[in-house]
C-alpha atoms as a PDB file:
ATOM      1  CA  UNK A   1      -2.525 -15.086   0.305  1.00  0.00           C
ATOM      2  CA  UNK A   2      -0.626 -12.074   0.966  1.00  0.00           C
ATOM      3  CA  UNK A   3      -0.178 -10.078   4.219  1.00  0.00           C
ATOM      4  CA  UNK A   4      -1.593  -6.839   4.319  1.00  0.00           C
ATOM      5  CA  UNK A   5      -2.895  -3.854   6.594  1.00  0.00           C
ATOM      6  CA  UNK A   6      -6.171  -2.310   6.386  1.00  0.00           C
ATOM      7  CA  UNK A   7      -6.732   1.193   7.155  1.00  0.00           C
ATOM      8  CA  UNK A   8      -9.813   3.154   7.192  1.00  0.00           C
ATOM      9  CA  UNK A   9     -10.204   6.960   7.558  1.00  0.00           C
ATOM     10  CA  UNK A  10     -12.552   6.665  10.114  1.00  0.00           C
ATOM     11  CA  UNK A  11      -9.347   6.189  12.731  1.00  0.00           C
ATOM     12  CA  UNK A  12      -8.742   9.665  12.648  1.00  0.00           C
ATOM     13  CA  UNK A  13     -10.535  12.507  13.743  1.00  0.00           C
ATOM     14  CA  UNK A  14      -8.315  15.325  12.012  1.00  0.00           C
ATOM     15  CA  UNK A  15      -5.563  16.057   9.400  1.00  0.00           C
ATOM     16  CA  UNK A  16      -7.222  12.318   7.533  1.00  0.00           C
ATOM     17  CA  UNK A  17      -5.172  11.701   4.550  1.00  0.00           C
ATOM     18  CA  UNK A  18      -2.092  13.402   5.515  1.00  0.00           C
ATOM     19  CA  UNK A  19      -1.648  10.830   8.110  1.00  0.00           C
ATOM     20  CA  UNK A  20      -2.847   7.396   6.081  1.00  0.00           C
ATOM     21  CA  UNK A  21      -0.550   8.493   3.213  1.00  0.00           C
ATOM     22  CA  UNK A  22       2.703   9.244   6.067  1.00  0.00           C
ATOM     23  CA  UNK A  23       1.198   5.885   7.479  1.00  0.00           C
ATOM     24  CA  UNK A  24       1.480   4.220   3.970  1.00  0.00           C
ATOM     25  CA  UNK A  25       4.771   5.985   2.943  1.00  0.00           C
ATOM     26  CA  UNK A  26       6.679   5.128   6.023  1.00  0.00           C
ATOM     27  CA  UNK A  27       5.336   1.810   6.290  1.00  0.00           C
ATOM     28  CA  UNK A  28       6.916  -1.199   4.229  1.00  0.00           C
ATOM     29  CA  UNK A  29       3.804  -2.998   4.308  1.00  0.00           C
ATOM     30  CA  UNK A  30       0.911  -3.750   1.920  1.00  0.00           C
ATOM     31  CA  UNK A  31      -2.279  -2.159   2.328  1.00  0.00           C
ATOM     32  CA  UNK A  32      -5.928  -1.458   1.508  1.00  0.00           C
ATOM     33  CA  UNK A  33      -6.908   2.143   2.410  1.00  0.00           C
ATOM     34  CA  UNK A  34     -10.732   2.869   2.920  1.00  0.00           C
ATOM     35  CA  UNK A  35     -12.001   6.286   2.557  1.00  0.00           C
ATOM     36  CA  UNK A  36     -13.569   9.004   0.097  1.00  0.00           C
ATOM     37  CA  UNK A  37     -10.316  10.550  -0.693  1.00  0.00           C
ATOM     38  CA  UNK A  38     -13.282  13.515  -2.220  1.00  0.00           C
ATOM     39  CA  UNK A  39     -10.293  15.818  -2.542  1.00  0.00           C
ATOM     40  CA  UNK A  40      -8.167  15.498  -6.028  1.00  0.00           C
ATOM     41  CA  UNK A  41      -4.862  16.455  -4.509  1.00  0.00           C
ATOM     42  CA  UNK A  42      -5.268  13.089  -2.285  1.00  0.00           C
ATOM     43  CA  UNK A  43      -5.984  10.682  -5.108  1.00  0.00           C
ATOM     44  CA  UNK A  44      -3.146  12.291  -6.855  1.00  0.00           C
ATOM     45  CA  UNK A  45      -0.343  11.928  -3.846  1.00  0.00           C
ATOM     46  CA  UNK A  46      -1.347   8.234  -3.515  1.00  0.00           C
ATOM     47  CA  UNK A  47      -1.473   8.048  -7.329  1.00  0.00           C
ATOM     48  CA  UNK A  48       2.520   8.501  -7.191  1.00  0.00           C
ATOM     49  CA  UNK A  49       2.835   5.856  -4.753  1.00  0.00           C
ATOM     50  CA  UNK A  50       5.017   3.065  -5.948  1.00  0.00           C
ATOM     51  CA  UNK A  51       3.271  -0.170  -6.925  1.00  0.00           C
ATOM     52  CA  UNK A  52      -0.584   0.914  -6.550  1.00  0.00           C
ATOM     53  CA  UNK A  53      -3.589  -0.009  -7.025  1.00  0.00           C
ATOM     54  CA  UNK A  54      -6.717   1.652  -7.211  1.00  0.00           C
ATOM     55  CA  UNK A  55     -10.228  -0.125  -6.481  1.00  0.00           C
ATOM     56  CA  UNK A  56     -13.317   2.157  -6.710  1.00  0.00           C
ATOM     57  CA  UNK A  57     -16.754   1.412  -5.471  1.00  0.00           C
ATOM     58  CA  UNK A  58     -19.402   3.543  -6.058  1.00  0.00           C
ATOM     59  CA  UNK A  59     -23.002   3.731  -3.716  1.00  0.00           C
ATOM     60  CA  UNK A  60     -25.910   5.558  -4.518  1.00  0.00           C
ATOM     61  CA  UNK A  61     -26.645   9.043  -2.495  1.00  0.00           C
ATOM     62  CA  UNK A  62     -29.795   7.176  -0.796  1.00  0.00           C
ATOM     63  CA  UNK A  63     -26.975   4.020   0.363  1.00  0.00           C
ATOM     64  CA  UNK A  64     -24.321   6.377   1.952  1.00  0.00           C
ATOM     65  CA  UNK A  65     -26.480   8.049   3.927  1.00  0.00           C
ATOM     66  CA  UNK A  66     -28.685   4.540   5.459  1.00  0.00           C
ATOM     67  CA  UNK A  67     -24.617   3.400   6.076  1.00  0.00           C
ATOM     68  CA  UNK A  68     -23.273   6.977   7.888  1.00  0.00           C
ATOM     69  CA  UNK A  69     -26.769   6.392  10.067  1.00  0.00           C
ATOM     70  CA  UNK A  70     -25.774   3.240  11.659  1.00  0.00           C
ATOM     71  CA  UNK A  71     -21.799   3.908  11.593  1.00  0.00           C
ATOM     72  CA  UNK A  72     -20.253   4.156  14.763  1.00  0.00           C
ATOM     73  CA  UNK A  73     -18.590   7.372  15.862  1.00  0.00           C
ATOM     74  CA  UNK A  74     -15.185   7.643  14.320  1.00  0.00           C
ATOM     75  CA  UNK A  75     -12.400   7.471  17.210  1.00  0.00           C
END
């Protein structure tokens, strides 16, 4: 029953999780962040984040790529 904001990587077309975590950081919201975040240093800056928490989903190799097929183009 709480507000929140989503935001998904796919919104940005360079410089990714620099500008979700400025987003997030700036922002006195609540969110839910969708993305790979592949690179350590990422998990690890939102890690130290006050109040987070981390949800991870997992999808076979085969899954990703049937979903990236019929994805539309990020913006």
């Amino acid at each position: 029953g709480l507000p929140f904001e989503i935001l998904h990587s796919d919104a940005f077309a360079r410089r990714t999780y620099e500008r979700m975590y400025e987003r997030v950081r700036e922002s006195g919201d609540d969110w839910i962040l969708d993305g790979t975040f592949h690179e350590r240093e990422w998990v690890d800056r939102f890690r130290r984040l006050d109040d987070l928490r981390i949800v991870s989903l997992r999808a076979s190799l085969a899954t990703c790529l049937r979903r990236n097929r019929v994805r539309e183009d990020p913006i």
